[in-house]
Protein backbone atom coordinates (compact mmCIF):
# COMPACT_ATOMS: atom_id res chain seq x y z
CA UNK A 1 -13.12 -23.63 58.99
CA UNK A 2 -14.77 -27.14 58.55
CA UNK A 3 -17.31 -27.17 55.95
CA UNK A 4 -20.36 -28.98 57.55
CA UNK A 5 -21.54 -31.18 55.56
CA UNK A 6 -25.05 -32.51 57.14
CA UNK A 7 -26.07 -28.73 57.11
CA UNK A 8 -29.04 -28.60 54.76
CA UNK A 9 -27.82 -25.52 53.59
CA UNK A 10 -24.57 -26.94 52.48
CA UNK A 11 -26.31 -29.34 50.78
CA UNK A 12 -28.29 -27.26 48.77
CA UNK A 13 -25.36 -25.33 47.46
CA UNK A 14 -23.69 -28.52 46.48
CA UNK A 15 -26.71 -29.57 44.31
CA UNK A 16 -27.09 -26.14 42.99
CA UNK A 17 -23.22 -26.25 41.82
CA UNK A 18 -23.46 -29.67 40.84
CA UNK A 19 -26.51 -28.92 38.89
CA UNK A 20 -24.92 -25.94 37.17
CA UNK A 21 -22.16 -28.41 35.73
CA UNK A 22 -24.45 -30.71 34.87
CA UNK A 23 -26.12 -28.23 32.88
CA UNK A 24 -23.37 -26.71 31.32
CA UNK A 25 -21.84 -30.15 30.27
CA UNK A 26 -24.95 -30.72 28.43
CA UNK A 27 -24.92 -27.26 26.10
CA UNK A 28 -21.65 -27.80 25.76
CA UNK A 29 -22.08 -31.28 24.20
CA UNK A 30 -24.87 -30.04 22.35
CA UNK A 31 -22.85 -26.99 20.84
CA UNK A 32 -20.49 -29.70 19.86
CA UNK A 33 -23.16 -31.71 18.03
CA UNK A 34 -24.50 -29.16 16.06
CA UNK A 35 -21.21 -27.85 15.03
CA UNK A 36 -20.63 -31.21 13.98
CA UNK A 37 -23.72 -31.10 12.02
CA UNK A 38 -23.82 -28.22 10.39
CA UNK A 39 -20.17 -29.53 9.09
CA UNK A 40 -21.44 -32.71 7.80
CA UNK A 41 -24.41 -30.69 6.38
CA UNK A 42 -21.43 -28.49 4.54
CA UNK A 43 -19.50 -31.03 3.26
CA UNK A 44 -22.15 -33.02 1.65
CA UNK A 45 -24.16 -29.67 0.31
CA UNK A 46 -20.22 -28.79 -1.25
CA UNK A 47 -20.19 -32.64 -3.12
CA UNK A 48 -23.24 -32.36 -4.27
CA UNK A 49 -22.29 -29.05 -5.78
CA UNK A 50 -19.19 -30.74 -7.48
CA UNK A 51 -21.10 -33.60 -8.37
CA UNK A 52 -23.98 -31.94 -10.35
CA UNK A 53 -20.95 -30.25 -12.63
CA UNK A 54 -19.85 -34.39 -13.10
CA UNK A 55 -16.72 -33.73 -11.09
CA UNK A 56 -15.20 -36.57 -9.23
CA UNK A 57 -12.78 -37.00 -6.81
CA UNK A 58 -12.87 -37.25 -3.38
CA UNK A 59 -16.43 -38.24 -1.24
CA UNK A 60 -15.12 -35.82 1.25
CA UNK A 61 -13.87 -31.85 0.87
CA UNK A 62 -14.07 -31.08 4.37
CA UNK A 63 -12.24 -34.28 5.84
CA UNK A 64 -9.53 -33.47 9.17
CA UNK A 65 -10.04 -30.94 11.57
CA UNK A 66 -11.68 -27.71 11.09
CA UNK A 67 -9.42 -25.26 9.10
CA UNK A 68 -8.34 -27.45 6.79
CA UNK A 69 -8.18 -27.04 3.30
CA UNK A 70 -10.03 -28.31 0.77
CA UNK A 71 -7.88 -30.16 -1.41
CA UNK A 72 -10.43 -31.22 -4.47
CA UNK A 73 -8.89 -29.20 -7.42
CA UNK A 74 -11.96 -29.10 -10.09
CA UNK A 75 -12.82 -25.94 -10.57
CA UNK A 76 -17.02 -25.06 -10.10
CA UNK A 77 -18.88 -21.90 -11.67
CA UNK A 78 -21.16 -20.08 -9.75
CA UNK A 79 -24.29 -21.53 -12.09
CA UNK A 80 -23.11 -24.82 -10.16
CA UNK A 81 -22.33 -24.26 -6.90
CA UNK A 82 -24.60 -23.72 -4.27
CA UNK A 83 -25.84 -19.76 -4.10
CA UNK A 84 -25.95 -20.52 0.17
CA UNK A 85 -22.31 -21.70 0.67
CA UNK A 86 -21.39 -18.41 -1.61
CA UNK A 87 -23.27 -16.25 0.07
CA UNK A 88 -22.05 -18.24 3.65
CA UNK A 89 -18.79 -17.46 2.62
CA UNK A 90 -19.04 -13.75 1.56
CA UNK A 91 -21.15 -13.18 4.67
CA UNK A 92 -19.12 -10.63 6.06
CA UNK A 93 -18.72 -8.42 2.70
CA UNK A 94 -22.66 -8.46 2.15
CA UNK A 95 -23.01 -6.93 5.61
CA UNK A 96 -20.85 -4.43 5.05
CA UNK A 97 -21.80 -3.91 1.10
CA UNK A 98 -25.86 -5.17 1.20
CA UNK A 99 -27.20 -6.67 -1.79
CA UNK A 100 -26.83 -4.07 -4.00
CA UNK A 101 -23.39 -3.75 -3.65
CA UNK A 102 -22.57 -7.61 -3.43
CA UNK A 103 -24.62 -7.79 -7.13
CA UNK A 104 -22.39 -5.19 -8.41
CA UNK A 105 -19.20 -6.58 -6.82
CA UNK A 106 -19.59 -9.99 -8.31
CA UNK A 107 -20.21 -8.95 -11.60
CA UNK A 108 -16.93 -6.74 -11.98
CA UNK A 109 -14.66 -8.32 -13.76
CA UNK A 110 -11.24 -6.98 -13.01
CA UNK A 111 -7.52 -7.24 -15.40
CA UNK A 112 -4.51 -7.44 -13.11
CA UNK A 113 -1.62 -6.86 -15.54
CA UNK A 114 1.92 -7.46 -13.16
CA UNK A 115 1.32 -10.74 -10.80
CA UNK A 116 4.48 -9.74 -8.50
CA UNK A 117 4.25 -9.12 -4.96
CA UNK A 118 1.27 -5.73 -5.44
CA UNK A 119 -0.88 -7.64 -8.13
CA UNK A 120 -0.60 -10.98 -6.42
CA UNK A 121 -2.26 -9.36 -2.83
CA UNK A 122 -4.56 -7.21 -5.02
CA UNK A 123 -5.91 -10.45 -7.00
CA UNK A 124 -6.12 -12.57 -3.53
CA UNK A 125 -8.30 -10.22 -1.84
CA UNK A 126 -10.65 -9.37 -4.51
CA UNK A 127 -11.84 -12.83 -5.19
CA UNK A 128 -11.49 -13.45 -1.16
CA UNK A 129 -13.86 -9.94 -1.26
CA UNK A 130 -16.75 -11.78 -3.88
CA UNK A 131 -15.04 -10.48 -7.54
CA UNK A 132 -15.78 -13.75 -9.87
CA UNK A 133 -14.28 -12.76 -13.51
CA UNK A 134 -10.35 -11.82 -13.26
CA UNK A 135 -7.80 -11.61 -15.29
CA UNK A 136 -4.30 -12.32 -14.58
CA UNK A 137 -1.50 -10.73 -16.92
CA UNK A 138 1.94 -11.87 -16.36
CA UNK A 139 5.10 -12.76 -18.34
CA UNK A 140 7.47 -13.65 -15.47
CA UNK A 141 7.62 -16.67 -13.04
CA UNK A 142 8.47 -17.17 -9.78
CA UNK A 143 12.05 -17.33 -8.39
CA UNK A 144 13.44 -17.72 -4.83
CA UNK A 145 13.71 -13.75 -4.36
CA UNK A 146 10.08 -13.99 -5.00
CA UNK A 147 8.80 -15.35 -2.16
CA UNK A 148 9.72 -12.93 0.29
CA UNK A 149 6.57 -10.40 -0.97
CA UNK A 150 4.71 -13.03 -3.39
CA UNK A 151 0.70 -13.69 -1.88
CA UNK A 152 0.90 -17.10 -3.13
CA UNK A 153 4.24 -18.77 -4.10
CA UNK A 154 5.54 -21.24 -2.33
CA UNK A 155 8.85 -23.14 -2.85
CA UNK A 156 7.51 -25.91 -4.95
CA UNK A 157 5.93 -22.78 -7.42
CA UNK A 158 9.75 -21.90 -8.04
CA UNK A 159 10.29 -21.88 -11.99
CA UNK A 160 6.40 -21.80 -12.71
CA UNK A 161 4.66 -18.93 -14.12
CA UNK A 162 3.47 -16.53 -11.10
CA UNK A 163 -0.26 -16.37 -13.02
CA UNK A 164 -0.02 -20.31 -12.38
CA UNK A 165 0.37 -20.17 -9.09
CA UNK A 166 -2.08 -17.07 -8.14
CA UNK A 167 -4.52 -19.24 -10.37
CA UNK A 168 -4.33 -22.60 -8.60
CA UNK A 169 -4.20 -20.87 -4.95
CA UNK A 170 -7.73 -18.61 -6.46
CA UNK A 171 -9.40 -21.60 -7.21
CA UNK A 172 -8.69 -23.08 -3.45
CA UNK A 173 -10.34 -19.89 -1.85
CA UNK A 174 -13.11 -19.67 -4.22
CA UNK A 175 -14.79 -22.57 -6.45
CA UNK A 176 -17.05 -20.59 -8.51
CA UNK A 177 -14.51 -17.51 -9.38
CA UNK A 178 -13.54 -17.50 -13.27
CA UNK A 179 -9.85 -17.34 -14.10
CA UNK A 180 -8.45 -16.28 -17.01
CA UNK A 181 -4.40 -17.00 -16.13
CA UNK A 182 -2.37 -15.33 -19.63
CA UNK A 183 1.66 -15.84 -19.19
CA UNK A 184 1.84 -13.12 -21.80
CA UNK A 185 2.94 -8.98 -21.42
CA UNK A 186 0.82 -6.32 -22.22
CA UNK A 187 2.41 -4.16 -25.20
CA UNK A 188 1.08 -0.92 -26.81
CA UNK A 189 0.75 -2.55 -29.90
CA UNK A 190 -1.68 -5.13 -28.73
CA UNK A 191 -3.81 -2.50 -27.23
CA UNK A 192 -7.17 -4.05 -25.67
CA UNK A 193 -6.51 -7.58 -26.16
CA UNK A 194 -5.85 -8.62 -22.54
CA UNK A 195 -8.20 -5.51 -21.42
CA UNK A 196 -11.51 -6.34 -22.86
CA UNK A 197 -15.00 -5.60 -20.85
CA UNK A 198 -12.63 -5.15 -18.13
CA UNK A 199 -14.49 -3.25 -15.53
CA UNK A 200 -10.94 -2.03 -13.99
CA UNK A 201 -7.89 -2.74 -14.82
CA UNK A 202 -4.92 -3.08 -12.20
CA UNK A 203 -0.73 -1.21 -12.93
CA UNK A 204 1.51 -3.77 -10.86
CA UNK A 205 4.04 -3.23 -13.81
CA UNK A 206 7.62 -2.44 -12.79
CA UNK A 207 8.70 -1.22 -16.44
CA UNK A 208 8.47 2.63 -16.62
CA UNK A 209 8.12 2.83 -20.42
CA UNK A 210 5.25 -0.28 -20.62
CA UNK A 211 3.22 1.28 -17.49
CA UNK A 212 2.83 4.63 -18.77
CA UNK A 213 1.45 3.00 -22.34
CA UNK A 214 -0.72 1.24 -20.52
CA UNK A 215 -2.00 3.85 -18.44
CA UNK A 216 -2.48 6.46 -20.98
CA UNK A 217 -4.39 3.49 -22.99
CA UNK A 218 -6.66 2.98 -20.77
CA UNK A 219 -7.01 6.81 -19.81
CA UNK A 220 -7.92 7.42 -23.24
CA UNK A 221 -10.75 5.03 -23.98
CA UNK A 222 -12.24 5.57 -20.29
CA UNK A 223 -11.03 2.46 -18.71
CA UNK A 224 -10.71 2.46 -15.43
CA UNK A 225 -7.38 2.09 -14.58
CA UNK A 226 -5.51 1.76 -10.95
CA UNK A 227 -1.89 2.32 -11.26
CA UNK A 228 1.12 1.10 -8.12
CA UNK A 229 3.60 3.21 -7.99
CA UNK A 230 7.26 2.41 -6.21
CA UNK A 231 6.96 -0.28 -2.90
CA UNK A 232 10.82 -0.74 -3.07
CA UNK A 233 13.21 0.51 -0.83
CA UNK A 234 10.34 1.88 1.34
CA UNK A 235 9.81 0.44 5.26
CA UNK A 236 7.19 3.09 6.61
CA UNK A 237 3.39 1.51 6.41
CA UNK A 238 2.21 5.13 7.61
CA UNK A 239 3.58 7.05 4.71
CA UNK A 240 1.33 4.88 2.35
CA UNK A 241 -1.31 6.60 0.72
CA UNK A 242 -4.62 6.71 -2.20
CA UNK A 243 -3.71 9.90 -4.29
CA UNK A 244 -3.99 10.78 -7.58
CA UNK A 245 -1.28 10.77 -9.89
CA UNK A 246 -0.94 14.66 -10.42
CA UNK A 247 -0.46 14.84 -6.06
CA UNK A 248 1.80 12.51 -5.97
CA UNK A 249 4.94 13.81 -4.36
CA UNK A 250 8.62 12.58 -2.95
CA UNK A 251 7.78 9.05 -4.96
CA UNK A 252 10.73 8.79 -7.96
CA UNK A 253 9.06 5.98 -10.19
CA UNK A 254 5.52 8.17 -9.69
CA UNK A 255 7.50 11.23 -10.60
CA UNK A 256 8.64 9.77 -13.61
CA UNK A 257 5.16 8.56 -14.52
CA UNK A 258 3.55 11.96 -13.87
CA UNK A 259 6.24 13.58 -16.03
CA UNK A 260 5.41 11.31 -19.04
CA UNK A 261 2.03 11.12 -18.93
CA UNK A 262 1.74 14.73 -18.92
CA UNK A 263 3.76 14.64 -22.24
CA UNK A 264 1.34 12.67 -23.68
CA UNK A 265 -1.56 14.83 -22.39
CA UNK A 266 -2.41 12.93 -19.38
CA UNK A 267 -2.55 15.00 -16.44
CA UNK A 268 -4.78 13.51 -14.22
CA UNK A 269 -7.53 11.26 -13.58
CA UNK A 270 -5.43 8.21 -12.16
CA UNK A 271 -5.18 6.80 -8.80
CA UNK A 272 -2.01 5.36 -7.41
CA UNK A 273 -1.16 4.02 -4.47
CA UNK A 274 2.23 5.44 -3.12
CA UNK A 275 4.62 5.89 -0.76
CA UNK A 276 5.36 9.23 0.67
CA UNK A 277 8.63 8.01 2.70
CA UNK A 278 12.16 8.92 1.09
CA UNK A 279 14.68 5.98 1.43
CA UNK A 280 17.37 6.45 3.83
CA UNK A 281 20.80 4.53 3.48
CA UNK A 282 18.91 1.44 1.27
CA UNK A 283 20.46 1.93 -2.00
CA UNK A 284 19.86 -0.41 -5.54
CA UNK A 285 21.50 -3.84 -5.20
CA UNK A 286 24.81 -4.48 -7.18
CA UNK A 287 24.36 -5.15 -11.15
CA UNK A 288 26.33 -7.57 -13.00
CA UNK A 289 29.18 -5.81 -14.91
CA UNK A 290 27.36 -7.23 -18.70
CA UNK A 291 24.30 -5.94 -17.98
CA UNK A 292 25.60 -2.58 -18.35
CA UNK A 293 27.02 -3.04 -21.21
CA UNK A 294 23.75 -3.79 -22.39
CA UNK A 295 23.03 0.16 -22.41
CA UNK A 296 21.26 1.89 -19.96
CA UNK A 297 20.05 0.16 -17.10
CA UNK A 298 18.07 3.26 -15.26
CA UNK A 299 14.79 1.05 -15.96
CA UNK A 300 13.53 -2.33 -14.62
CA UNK A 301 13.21 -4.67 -17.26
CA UNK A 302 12.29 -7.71 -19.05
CA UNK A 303 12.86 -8.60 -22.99
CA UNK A 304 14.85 -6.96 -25.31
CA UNK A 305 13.97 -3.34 -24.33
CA UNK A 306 14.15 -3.65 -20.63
CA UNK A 307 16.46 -3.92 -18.12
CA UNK A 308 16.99 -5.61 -14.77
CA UNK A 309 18.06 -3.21 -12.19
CA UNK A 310 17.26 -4.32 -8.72
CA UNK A 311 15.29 -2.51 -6.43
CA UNK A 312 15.57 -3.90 -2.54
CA UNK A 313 12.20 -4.81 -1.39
CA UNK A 314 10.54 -5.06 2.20
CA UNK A 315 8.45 -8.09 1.50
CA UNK A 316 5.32 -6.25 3.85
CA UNK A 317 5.04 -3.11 1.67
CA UNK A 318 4.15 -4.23 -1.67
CA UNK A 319 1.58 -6.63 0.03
CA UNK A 320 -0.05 -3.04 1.46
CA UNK A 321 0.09 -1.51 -2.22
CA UNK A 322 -2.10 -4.54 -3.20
CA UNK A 323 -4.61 -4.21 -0.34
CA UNK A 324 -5.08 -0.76 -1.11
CA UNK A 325 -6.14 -1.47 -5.00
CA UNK A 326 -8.64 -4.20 -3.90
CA UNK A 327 -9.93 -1.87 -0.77
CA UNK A 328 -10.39 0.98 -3.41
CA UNK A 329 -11.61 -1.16 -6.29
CA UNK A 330 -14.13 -3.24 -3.87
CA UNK A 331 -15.44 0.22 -3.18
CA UNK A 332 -16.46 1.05 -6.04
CA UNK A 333 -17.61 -1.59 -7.66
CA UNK A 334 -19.67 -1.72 -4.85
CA UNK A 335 -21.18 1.84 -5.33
CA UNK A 336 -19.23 3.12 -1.96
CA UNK A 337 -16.26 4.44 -3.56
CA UNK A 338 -13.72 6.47 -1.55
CA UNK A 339 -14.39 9.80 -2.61
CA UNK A 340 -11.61 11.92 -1.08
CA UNK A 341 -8.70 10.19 -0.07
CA UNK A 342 -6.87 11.69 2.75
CA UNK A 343 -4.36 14.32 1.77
CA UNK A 344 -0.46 13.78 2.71
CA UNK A 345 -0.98 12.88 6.16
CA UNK A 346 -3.84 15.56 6.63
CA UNK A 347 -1.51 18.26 7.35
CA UNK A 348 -1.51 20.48 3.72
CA UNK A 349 -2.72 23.49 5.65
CA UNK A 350 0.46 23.29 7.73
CA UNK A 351 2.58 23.20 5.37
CA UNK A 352 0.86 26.35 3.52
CA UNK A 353 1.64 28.07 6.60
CA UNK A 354 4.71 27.69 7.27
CA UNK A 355 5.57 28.17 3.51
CA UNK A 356 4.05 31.86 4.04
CA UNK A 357 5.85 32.31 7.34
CA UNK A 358 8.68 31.49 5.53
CA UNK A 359 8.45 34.09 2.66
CA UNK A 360 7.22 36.64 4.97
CA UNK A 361 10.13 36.52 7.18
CA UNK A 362 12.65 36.24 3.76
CA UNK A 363 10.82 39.66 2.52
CA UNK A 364 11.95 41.11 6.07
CA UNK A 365 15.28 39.95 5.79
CA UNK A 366 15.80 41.43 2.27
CA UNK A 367 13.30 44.16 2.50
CA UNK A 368 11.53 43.76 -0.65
CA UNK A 369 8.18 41.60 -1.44
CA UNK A 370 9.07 38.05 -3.08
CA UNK A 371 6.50 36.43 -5.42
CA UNK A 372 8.19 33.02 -4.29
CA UNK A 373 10.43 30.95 -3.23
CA UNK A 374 12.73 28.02 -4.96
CA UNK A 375 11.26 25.64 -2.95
CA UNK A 376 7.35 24.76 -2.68
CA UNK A 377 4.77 23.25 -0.35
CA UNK A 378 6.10 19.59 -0.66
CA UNK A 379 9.57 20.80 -0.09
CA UNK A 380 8.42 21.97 3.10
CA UNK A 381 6.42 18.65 4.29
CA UNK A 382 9.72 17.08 3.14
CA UNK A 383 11.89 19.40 5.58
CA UNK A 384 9.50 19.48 8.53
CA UNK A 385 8.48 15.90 8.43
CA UNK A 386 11.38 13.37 6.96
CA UNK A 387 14.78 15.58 7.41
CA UNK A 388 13.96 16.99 10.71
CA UNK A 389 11.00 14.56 12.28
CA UNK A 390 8.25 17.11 13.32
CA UNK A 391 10.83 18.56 15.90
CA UNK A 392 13.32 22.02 16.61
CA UNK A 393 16.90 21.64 15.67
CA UNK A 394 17.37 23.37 19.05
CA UNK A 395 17.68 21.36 21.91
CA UNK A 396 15.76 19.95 23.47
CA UNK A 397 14.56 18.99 19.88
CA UNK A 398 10.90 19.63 21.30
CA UNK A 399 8.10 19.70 18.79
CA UNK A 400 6.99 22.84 18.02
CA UNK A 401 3.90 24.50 19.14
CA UNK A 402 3.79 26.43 15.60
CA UNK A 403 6.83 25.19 13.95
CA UNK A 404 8.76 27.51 11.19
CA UNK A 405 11.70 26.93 8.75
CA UNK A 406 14.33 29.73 8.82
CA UNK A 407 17.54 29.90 6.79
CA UNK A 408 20.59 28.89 9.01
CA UNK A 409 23.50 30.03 7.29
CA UNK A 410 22.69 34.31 6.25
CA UNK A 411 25.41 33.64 3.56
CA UNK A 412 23.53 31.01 1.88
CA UNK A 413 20.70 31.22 -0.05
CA UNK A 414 16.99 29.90 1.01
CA UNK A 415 16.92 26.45 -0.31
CA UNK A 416 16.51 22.48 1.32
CA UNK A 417 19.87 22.32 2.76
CA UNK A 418 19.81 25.76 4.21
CA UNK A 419 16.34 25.02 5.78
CA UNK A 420 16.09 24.28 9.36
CA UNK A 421 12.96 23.99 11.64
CA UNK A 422 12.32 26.15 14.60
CA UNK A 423 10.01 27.37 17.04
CA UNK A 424 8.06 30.61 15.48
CA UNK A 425 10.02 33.02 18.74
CA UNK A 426 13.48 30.73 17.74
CA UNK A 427 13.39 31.47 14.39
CA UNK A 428 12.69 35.02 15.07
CA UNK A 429 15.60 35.13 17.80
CA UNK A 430 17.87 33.46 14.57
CA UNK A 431 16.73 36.19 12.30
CA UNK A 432 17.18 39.01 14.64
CA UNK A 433 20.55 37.96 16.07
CA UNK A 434 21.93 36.41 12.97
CA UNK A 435 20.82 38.14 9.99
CA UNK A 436 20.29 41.86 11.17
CA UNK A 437 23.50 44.19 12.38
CA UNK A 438 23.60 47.35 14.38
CA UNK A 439 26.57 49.15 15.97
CA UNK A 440 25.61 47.67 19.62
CA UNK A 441 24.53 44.27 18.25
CA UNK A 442 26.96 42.60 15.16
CA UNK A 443 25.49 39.61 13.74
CA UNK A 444 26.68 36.47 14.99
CA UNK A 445 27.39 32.72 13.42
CA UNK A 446 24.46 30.55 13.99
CA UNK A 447 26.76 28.27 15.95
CA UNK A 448 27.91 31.26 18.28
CA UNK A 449 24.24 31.83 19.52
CA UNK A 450 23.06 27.81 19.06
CA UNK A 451 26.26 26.01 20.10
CA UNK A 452 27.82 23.70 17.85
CA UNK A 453 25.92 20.52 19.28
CA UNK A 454 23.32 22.29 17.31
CA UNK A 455 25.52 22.99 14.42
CA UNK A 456 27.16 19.32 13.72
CA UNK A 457 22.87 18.55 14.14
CA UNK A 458 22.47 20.97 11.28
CA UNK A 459 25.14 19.18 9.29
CA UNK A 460 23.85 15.99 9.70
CA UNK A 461 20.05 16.94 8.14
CA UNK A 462 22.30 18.66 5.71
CA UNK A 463 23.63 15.86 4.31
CA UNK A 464 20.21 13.65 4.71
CA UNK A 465 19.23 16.19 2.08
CA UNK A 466 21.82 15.98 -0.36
CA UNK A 467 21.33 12.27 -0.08
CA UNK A 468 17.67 12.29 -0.31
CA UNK A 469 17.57 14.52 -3.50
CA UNK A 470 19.03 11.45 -5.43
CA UNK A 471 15.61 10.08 -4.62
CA UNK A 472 13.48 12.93 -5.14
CA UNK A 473 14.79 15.10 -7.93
């Protein structure tokens, strides 16, 4: 078809098109002129910020294309830089927060003791989030291994103090934020001295001994205190949860924490960020041969009381530690704080079940009532959702419509490795056909009436267990 071009029609559909480009080439030029603007208006409103503090350097911060960095170093306080590029740049946080919540925000001051791979992503994202007074507390300094988790190392920071390099990267994302960068360790004996007016404090220590003194130092004179429990050897971002310290479960170095802090009289009142996932096959790295002749090497260490023992790290996870703190620290600063954090996975209740489905069907089976059991609510969530995935250890493995754990072996007592999940009418089959006799019906092995695919299955979880409890116990 032959597109006649005399036809006045055709003619006024070629002006209307051509009219439409026309158009549309001129907002587009215009969009590109006032972006262009409003960038030159940036820049020189940023100099003259820098200027009126007597800072020199270059004429230009926002020189190359857009996303570049600013690359002036001096560092500007809020009194001196301009109240509308701050509040341009926190934009987002004061919709979300409002006024009120911005004030409070930027007048917490914050005390991140441990710069590794959690405090480094907790200190980023708090002064990214509006927080101008932090602290940074950190003895150690940045090595190759670091920079697979670090926020802010880079090669070049390799043999320089990780506070250094958190400071210098702080001052890049925020020109008015205070730093206070201490290559020091906090010890008992020093008490407040890193910790003062701190309006939280932040536990990225790895030492077990140094992070319960500091926690039950701060727990004692009401400072707020936000402790990270164990990132390494841990790969699951959906296991990681806000508890507090008494709820924490399956987590060793939390374990260990609870445990002490309880001896001291500190049961409570301290949220962690943990990781409800027990490590599979990842097991500690190897140890030189003199460092355990040092003594005992159970702890992480630095100094003359602790010792290196090397925990492999997914360089992801302790980054997700950190964002936790600063989400949960933001919050309430801010006056929004996160009231109830979501239990283990929300599923508690289920767990309560099937623990009383469980001791109902043992009092059955021995014919007497049971106060309880050797194993306990967590042990179940343990069973049901690491060992056996959510599913039936009969095939076809489906998950259960109401799942239930039944002992597998009748000569074996109830306990984790003689735990398997079921179906509720599959666990009562097992009980019926394996644990009660009559003259017609004799009891049968659990492989008889589940064949031994089943069986070698049941093995297998078996031995996840007895691996596992080197993790959990």
């Amino acid at each position: 078809m032959q597109l006649d071009l005399q036809s006045h029609k055709t003619q006024l559909v070629l002006t209307a098109l051509a009219a439409s480009a026309v158009t549309a080439g001129l907002f587009s030029a215009y969009n590109n002129h006032m972006r262009r603007q409003k960038r030159r208006t940036l820049n020189d409103d940023v100099v003259r910020a820098l200027a009126s503090n007597g800072t020199k350097g270059k004429t230009s911060v926002l020189d190359g294309p857009p996303g570049k960095a600013m690359t002036q170093e001096p560092q500007a306080l809020a009194g001196d830089y301009s109240e509308e590029l701050i509040r341009e740049q926190l934009a987002r946080n004061y919709a979300f927060f409002g006024e009120e919540g911005m004030e409070k925000i930027r007048r917490g001051k914050v005390v991140v003791v441990g710069c590794g791979g959690v405090g480094s992503w907790a200190a980023v994202m708090l002064v990214r989030s509006g927080i101008t007074d932090i602290r940074l507390v950190d003895f150690d300094y940045v090595t190759l291994s670091s920079l697979n988790r670090h926020a802010t190392a880079v090669l070049a920071d390799v043999g320089t103090p990780k506070v250094t390099c958190i400071e210098r990267t702080l001052k890049q994302i925020s020109r008015w934020v205070r730093i206070d960068a201490q290559v020091d360790i906090w010890r008992k004996d020093q008490g407040g001295r890193h910790l003062d007016d701190a309006d939280w404090v932040i536990d990225a220590i790895d030492n077990i001994t140094t992070k319960v003194d500091l926690l039950k130092y701060c727990h004692a004179r009401g400072i707020k205190v936000f402790s990270s429990m164990g990132a390494g050897a841990k790969s699951d971002p959906t296991r990681i949860q806000i508890s507090d310290i008494s709820s924490t479960v399956y987590d060793p170095l939390a374990r260990s924490v609870r445990r002490r802090l309880r001896l001291q009289g500190v049961s409570s009142g301290i949220p962690v960020v943990y990781s409800t996932e027990v490590p599979g096959d990842v097991k500690l790295l190897p140890l030189a041969q003199d460092e355990f002749e040092k003594g005992n090497v159970k702890e992480l260490g630095v100094f003359d009381d602790f010792r290196v023992r090397i925990l492999p790290v997914l360089g992801p996870l302790p980054s997700i530690f950190g964002l936790h703190i600063a989400t949960y620290i933001l919050c309430d600063l801010a006056g929004k704080p996160i009231i109830n954090p979501l239990p283990i996975k929300g599923r508690r209740k289920l767990y309560e079940r099937i623990y009383r489905d469980l001791l109902h069907r043992e009092e059955r089976i021995v014919g007497y009532a049971l106060n309880r059991l050797p194993i306990d609510e967590d042990d179940v969530g343990l069973l049901f959702e690491d060992i056996h995935r959510g599913r039936s250890v009969i095939p076809p493995h489906a998950v259960p419509s109401r799942p239930a754990l039944v002992r597998w072996d009748p000569s074996q007592p109830v306990g984790l490795e003689n735990l398997v999940v079921m179906e509720d009418k599959e666990a009562d089959r097992h009980v019926k056909e394996c644990f009660d006799a009559s003259a017609d019906s004799p009891k049968k092995r659990p492989e008889e009436l589940w064949g031994q695919e089943t069986a070698e299955i049941v093995a297998r979880r078996t031995e996840e267990v007895r691996r596992d409890r080197e993790w959990i116990m």
